[in-house]
Protein backbone atom coordinates (compact mmCIF):
# COMPACT_ATOMS: atom_id res chain seq x y z
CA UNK A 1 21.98 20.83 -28.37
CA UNK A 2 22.39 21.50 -25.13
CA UNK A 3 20.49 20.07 -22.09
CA UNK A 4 19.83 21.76 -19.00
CA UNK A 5 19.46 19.51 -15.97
CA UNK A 6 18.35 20.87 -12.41
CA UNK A 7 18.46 19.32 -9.10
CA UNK A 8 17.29 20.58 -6.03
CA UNK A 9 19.26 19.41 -2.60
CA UNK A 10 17.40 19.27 0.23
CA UNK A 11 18.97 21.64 3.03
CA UNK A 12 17.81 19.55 6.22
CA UNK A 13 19.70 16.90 8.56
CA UNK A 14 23.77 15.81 8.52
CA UNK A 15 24.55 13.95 4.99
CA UNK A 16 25.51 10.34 4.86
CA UNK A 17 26.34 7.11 3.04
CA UNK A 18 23.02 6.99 1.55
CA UNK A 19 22.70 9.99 0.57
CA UNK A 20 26.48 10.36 -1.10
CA UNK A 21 25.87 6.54 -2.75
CA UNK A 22 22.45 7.34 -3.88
CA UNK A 23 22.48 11.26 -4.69
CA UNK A 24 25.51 13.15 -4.44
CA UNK A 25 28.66 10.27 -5.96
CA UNK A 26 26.18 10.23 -9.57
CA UNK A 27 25.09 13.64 -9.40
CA UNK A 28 28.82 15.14 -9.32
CA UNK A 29 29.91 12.79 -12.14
CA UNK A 30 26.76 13.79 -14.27
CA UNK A 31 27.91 17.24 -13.76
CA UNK A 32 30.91 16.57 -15.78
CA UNK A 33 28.72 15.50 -19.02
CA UNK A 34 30.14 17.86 -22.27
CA UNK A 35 26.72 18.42 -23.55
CA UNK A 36 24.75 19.70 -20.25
CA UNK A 37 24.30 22.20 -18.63
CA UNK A 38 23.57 21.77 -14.95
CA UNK A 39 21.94 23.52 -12.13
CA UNK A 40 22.49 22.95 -8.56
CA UNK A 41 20.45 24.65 -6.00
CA UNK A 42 20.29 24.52 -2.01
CA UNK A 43 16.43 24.12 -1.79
CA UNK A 44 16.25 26.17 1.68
CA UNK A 45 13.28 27.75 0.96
CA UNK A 46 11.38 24.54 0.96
CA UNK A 47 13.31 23.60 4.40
CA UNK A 48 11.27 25.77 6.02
CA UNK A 49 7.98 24.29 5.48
CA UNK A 50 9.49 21.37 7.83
CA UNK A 51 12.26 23.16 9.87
CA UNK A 52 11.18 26.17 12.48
CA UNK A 53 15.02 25.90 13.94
CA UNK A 54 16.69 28.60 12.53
CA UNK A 55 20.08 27.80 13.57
CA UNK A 56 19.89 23.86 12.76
CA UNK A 57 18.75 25.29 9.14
CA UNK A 58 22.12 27.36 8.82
CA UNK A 59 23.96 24.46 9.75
CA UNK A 60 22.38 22.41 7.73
CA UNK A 61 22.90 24.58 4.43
CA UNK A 62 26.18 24.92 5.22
CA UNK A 63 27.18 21.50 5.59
CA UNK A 64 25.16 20.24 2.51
CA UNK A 65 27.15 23.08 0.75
CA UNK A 66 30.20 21.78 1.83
CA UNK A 67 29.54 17.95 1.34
CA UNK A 68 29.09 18.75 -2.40
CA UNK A 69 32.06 21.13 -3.18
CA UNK A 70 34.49 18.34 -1.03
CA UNK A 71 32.81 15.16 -3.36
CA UNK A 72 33.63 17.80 -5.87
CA UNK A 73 31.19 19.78 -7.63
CA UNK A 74 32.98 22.15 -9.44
CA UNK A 75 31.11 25.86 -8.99
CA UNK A 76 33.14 27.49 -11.75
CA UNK A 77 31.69 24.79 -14.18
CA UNK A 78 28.43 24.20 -13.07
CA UNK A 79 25.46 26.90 -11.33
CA UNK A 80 25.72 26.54 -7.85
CA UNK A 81 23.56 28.24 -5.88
CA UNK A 82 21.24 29.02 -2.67
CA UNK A 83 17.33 28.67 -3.85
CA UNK A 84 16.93 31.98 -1.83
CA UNK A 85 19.41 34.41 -2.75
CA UNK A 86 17.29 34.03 -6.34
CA UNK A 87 14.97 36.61 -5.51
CA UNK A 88 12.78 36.36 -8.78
CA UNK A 89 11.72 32.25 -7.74
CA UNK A 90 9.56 33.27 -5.64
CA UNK A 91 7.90 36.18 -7.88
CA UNK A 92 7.89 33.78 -10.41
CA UNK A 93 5.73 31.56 -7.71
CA UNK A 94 2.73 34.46 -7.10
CA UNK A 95 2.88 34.61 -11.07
CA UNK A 96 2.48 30.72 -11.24
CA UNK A 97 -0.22 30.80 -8.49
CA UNK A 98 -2.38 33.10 -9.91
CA UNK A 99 -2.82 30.32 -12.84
CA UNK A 100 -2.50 27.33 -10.70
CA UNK A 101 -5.53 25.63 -10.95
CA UNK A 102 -6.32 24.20 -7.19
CA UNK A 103 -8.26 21.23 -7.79
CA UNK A 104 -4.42 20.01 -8.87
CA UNK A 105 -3.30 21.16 -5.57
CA UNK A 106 -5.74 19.22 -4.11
CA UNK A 107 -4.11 16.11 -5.43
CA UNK A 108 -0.57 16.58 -4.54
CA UNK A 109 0.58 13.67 -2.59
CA UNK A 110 2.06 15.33 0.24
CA UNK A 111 -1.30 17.42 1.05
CA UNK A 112 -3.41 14.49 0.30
CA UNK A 113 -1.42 12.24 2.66
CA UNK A 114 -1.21 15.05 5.50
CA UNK A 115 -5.08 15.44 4.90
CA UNK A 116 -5.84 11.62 5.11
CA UNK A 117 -4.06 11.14 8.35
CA UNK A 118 -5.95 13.76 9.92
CA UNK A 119 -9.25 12.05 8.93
CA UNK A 120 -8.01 8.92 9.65
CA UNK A 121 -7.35 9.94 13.27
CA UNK A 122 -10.52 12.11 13.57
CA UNK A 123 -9.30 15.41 13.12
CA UNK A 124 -9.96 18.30 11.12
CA UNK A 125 -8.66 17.33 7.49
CA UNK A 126 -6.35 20.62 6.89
CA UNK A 127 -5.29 20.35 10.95
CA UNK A 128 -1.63 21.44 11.05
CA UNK A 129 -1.50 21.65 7.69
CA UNK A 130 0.40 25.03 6.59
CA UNK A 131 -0.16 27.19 3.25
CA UNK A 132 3.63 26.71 2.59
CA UNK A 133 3.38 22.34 2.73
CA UNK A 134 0.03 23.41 -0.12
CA UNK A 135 1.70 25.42 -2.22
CA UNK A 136 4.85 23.38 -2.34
CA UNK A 137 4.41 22.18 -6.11
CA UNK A 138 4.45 25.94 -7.20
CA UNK A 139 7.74 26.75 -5.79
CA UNK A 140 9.22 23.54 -7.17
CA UNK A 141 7.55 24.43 -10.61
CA UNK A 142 9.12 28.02 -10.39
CA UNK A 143 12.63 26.34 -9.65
CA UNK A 144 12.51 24.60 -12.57
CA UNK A 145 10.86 26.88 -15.17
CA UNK A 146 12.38 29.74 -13.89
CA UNK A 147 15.67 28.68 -16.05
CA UNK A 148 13.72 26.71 -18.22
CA UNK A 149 15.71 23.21 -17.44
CA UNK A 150 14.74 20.56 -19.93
CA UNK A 151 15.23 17.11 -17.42
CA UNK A 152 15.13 17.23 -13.51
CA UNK A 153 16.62 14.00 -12.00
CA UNK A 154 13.98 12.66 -9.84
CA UNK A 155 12.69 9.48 -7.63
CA UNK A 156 9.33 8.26 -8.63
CA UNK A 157 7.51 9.38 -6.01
CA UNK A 158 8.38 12.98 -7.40
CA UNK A 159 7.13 12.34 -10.69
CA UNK A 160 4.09 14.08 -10.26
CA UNK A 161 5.60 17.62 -8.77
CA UNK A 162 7.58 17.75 -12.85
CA UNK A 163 4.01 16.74 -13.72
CA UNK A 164 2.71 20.17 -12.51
CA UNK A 165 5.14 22.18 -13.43
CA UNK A 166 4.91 21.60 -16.92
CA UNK A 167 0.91 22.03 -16.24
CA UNK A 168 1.40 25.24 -14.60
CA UNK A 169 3.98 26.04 -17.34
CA UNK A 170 1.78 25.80 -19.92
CA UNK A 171 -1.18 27.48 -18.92
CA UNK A 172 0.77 30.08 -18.01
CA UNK A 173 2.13 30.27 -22.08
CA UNK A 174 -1.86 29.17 -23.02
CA UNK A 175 -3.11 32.50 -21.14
CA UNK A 176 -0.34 34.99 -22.44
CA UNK A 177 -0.06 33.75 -25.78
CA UNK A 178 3.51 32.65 -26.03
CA UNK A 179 6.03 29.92 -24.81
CA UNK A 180 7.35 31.59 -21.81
CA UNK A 181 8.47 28.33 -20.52
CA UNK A 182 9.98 25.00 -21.73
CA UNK A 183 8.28 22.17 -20.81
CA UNK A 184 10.57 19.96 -18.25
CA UNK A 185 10.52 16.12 -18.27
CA UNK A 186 11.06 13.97 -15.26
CA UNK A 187 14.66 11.93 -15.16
CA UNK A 188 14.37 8.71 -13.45
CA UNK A 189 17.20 6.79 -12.56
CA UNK A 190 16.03 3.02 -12.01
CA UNK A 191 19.59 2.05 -10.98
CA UNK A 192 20.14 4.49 -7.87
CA UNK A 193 21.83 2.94 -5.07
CA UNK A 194 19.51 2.30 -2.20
CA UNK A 195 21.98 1.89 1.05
CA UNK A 196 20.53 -0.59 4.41
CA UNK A 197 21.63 1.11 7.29
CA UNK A 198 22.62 -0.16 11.07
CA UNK A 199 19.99 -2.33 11.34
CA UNK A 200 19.76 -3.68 7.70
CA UNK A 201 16.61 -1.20 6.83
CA UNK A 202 16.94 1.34 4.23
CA UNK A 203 19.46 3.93 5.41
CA UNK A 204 16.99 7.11 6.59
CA UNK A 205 17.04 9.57 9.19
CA UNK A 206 13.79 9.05 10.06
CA UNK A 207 15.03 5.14 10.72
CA UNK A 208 17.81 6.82 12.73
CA UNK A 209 20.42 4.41 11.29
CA UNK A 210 22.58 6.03 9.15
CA UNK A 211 26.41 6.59 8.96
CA UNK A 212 27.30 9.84 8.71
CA UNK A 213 29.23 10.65 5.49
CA UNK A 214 32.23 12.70 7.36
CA UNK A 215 32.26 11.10 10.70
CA UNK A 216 35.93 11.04 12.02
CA UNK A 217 37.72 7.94 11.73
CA UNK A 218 37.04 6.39 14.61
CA UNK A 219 33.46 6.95 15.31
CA UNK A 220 32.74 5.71 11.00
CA UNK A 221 35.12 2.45 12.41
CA UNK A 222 32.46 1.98 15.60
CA UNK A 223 29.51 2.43 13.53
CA UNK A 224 30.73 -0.51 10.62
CA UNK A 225 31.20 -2.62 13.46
CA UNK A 226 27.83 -1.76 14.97
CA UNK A 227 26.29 -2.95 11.68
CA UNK A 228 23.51 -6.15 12.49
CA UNK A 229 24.71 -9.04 10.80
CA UNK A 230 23.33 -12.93 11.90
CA UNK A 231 24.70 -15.15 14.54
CA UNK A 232 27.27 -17.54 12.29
CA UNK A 233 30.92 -17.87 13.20
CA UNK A 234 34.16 -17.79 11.57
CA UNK A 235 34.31 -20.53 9.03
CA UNK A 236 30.81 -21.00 8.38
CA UNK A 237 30.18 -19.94 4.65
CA UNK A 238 27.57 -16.33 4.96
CA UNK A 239 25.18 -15.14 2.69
CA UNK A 240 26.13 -12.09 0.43
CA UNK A 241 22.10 -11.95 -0.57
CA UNK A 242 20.45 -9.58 2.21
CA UNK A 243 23.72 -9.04 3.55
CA UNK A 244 23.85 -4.93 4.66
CA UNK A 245 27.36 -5.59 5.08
CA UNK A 246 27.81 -7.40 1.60
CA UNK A 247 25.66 -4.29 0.21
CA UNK A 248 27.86 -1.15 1.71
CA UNK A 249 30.98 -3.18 -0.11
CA UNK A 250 29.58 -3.17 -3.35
CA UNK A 251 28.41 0.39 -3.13
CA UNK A 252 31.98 1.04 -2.96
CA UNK A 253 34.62 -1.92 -3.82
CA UNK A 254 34.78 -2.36 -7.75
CA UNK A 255 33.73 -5.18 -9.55
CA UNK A 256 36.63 -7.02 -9.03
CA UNK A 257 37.29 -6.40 -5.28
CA UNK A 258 33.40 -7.30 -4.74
CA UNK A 259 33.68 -10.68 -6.16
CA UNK A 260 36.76 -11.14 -3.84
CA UNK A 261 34.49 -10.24 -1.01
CA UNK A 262 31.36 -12.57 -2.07
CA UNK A 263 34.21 -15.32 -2.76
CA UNK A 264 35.37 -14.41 1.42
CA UNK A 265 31.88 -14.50 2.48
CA UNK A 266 31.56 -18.37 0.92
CA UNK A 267 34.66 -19.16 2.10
CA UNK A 268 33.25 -18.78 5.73
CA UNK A 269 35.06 -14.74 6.97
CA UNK A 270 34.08 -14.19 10.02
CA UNK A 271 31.96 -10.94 10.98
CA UNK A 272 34.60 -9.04 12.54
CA UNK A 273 37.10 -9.42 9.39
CA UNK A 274 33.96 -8.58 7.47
CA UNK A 275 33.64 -5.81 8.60
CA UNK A 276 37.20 -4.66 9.38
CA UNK A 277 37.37 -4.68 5.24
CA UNK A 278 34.23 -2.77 4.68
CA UNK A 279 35.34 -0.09 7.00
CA UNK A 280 38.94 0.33 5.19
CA UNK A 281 37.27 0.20 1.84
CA UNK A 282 34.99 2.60 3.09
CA UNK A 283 37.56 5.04 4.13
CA UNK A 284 39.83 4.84 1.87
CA UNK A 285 37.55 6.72 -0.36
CA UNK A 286 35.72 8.84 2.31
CA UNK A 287 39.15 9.98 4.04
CA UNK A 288 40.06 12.17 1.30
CA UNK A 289 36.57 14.09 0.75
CA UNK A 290 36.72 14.43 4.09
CA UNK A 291 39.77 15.84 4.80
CA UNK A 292 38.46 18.61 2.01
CA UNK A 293 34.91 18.73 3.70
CA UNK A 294 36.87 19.68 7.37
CA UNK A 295 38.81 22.19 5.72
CA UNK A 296 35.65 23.83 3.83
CA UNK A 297 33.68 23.80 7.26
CA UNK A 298 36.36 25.63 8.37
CA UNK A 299 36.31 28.43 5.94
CA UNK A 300 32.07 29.36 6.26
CA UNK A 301 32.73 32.50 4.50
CA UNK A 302 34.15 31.19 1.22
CA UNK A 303 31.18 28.78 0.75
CA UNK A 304 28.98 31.97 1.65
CA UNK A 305 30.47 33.46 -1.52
CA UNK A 306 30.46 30.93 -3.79
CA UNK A 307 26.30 30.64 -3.12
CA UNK A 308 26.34 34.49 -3.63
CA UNK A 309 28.40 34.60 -6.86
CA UNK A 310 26.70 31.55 -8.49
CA UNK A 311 23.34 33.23 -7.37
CA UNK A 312 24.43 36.39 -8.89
CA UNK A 313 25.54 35.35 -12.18
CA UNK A 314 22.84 33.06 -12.67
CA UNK A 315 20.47 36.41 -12.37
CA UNK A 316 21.94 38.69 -14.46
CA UNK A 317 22.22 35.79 -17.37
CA UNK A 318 18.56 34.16 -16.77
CA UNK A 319 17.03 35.22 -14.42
CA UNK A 320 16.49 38.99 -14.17
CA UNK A 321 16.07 39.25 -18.23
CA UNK A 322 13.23 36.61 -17.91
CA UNK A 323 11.46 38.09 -15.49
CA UNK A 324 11.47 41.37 -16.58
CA UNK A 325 9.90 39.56 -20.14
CA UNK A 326 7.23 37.84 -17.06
CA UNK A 327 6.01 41.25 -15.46
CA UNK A 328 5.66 42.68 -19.14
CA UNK A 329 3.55 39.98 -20.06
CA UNK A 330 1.08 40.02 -17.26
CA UNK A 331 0.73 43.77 -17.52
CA UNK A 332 3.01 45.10 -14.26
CA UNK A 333 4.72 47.76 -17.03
CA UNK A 334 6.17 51.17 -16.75
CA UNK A 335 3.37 53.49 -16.70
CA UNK A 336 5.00 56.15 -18.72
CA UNK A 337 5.34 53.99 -21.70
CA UNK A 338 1.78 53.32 -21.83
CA UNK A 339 0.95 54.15 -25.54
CA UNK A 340 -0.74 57.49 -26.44
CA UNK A 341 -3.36 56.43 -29.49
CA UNK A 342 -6.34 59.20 -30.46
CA UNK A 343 -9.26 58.10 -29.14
CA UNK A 344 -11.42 58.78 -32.34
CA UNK A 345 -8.93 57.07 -34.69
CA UNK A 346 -9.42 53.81 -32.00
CA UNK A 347 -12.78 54.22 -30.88
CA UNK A 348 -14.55 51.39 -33.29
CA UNK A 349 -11.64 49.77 -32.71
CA UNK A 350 -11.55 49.72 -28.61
CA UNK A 351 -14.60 47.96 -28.83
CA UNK A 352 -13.68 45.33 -31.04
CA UNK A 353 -12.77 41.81 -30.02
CA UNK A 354 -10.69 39.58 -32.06
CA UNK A 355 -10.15 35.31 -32.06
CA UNK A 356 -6.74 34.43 -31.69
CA UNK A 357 -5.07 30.86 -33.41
CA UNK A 358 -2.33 29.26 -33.12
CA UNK A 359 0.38 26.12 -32.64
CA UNK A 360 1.84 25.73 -29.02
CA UNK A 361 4.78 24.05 -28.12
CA UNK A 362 3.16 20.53 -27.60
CA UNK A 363 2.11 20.90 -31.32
CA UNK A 364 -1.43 21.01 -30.89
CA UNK A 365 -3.72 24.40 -32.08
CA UNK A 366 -5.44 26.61 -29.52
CA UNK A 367 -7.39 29.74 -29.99
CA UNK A 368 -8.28 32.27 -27.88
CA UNK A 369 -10.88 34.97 -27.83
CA UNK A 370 -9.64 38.31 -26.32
CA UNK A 371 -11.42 41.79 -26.19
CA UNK A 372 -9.15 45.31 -27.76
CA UNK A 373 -7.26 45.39 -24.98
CA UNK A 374 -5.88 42.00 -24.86
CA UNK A 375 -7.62 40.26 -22.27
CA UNK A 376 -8.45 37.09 -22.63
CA UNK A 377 -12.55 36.28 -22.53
CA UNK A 378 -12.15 31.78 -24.27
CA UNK A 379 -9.40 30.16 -24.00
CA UNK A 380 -9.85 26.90 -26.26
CA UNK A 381 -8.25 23.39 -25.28
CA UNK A 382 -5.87 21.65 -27.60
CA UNK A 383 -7.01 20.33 -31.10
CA UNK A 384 -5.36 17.92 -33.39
CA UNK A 385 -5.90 19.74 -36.32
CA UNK A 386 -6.75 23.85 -37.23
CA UNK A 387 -9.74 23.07 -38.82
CA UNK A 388 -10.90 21.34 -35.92
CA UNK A 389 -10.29 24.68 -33.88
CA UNK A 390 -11.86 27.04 -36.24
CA UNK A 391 -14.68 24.72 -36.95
CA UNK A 392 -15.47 25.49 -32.95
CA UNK A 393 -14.77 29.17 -33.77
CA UNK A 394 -16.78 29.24 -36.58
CA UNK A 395 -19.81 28.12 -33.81
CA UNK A 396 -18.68 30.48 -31.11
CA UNK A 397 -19.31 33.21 -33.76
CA UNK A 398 -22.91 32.44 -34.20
CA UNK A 399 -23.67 31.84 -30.50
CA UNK A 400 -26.42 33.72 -28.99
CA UNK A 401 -27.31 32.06 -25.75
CA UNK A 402 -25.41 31.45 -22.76
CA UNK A 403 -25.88 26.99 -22.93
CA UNK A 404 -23.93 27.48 -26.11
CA UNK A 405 -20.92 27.94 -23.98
CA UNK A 406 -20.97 25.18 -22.03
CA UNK A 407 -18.64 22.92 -23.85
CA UNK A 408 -15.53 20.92 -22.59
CA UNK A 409 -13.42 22.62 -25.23
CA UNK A 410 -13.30 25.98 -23.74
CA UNK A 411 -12.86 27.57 -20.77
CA UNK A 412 -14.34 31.15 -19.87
CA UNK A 413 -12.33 33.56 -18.51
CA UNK A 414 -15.30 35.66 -17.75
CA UNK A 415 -19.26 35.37 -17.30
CA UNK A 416 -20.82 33.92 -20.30
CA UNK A 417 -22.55 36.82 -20.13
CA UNK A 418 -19.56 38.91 -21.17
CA UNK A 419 -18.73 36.62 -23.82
CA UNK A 420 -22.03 36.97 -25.66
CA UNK A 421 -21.43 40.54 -25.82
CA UNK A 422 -18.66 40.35 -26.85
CA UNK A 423 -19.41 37.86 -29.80
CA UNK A 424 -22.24 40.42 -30.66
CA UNK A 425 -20.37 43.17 -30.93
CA UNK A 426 -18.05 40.97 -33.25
CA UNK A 427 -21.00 39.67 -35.37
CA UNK A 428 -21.91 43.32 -35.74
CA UNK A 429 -18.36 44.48 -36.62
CA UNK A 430 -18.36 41.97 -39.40
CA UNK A 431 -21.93 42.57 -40.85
């Protein structure tokens, strides 16, 4: 079998180190696997709940694009592709919002911790907070069941984002009555390469200490030696534990030129060597990818095509067909195929509604109640067992007063009102 993997790269601020250590370096060799199928998307669309400069957002996309085609990702075997030229994400987001439940929402860490620092400072709790940084899980969830990727590589503090997806994924199958969607799982990578930066900190942007992955020559050979190291001279045996310089060596040197440099550091190197033999390690496997990156940069009109092509196949093989199976579902259909039925041939019929059982995907049973035209009045929770399910239909059935639906294993889609009509009109049908 085949497994689909997505990943979603962030379109904002000048890669580096870190990020090609930690992100891009595995990401490219995963992409080789024989038995995957991967997805890579520029995630620009989200960029913009952050970035309001619409030239730095070009720039960014275009060197992101280029980082990852010179560390080579290879478009022809892989989808590569711009998260906006995929027109049918973000109908697939209004389609995921209008089941969305927003008590989730609510909870999403990013809201949550934009909310709590406005309380904490005294303002108003959604202050500055935009409708785009809210709905944020539903366009992630519509990147990823839009091409219905089993595993999306992940850091844990993204964990619950794949969380709603597959929530929003399956209420959207729960309330149409099918598995639209596969049900992703979160990939988490305990071994990623975390990077110190200038000052020994983790290498960030926000720390604004990083190394740019395609600085020239001289200005990567200025910032090695700018690197913070202690104050012990040449001869005097260094630690390699806490060492940022020892760290950036290992993220690169193999395993035998990394125990030559630990056996250097006891043998008392001084900094300057130190770092003279980080930089040249460094660069002699940066120089390369650059030298590929500089030429891409200077050719913005091929990368522009390769986003467009990979964003065009991907639609006509996934994601047009799917969508056009998504607006059928929810009822946005061709008028003139509505069917033409004889009204007094259907009329005890129209009237009639009808419980619904079944097995979804997660291999629990559900039933639903729906009236003759398909719309959904119960929609049950998940039950170990059928019996357990039509037990609760078998009481549904018989129910004549509205407290009888007030019961944590269903959920009304309409006033209980409606449904004990509707379970009349059943009881009568039957009689």
């Amino acid at each position: 079998m085949t497994t689909r993997v997505l990943t979603g790269i962030t379109t904002s601020g000048t890669p580096h180190l870190g990020n090609y250590v930690g992100a891009v370096r595995p990401a490219v060799a995963a992409s080789r696997a024989a038995d995957t199928e991967s997805f890579y998307f520029l995630a620009d669309l989200h960029s913009l709940i952050k970035a309001q400069d619409p030239a730095r957002t070009q720039r960014s996309t275009l060197e992101i694009a280029a980082t990852w085609l010179a560390c080579g990702l290879e478009p022809d075997k892989v989808w590569f592709y711009r998260q906006s030229d995929v027109p049918e994400i973000t109908e697939l987001t209004w389609f995921l919002t209008c089941v969305a439940g927003k008590g989730i929402l609510n909870r999403a860490h990013a809201y949550k911790a934009a909310v709590d620092k406005n309380v904490a400072e005294g303002e108003d709790p959604d202050a500055g907070v935009s409708a785009g940084l809210f709905m944020y899980p539903v366009l992630m969830a519509a990147d990823i069941l839009i091409f219905n990727a089993h595993q999306v590589p992940v850091g844990r503090d993204q964990i619950q984002h794949i969380e709603m997806a597959r929530d929003f994924g399956q209420r959207f199958n729960h309330v149409y009555g099918k598995a639209y969607f596969t049900l992703p799982e979160a990939l988490i990578d305990d071994n990623v390469a975390t990077l110190p930066g200038l000052d020994g900190r983790k290498m960030s942007k926000s720390y604004h200490n990083t190394i740019p992955l395609f600085a020239p020559r001289e200005e990567l050979k200025k910032l090695v030696f700018s690197i913070l190291t202690d104050s012990r001279g040449p001869g005097e045996p260094k630690d390699t534990e806490g060492s940022a310089l020892f760290q950036l060596y290992q993220a690169f040197g193999s395993t035998e030129e990394t125990r030559a440099f630990a056996q250097k550091f006891a043998d008392g190197i001084s900094w300057g060597d130190a770092k003279q033999q980080l930089f040249e390690r460094i660069d002699a496997e940066i120089a390369p990818l650059r030298e590929k990156y500089e030429a891409l940069m200077a050719r913005p009109a091929d990368i522009e095509a390769i986003l467009r092509d990979g964003a065009r196949r991907l639609r006509e093989r996934y994601a047009t067909p799917l969508l056009a199976e998504l607006r059928h579902a929810v009822g946005l259909r061709d008028l003139s195929q509505q069917p033409v039925v004889e009204a007094k041939a259907t009329a005890s019929k129209a009237a009639l509604p009808a419980f619904k059982q079944y097995r979804d995907t997660d291999g629990r049973f559900y039933f639903k109640l729906t009236d003759a035209e398909g719309n959904v009045l119960v929609q049950s929770n998940g039950f170990d067992s059928p019996k357990d399910a039509g037990r609760l239909i078998g009481v549904l059935k018989q129910a004549e007063q509205a407290d009888a639906m007030e019961t944590p294993e269903i959920v009304l889609q309409v006033p209980a009102g409606d449904v004990l009509a509707a379970l009349a009109a059943l009881r009568a049908a039957e009689a």
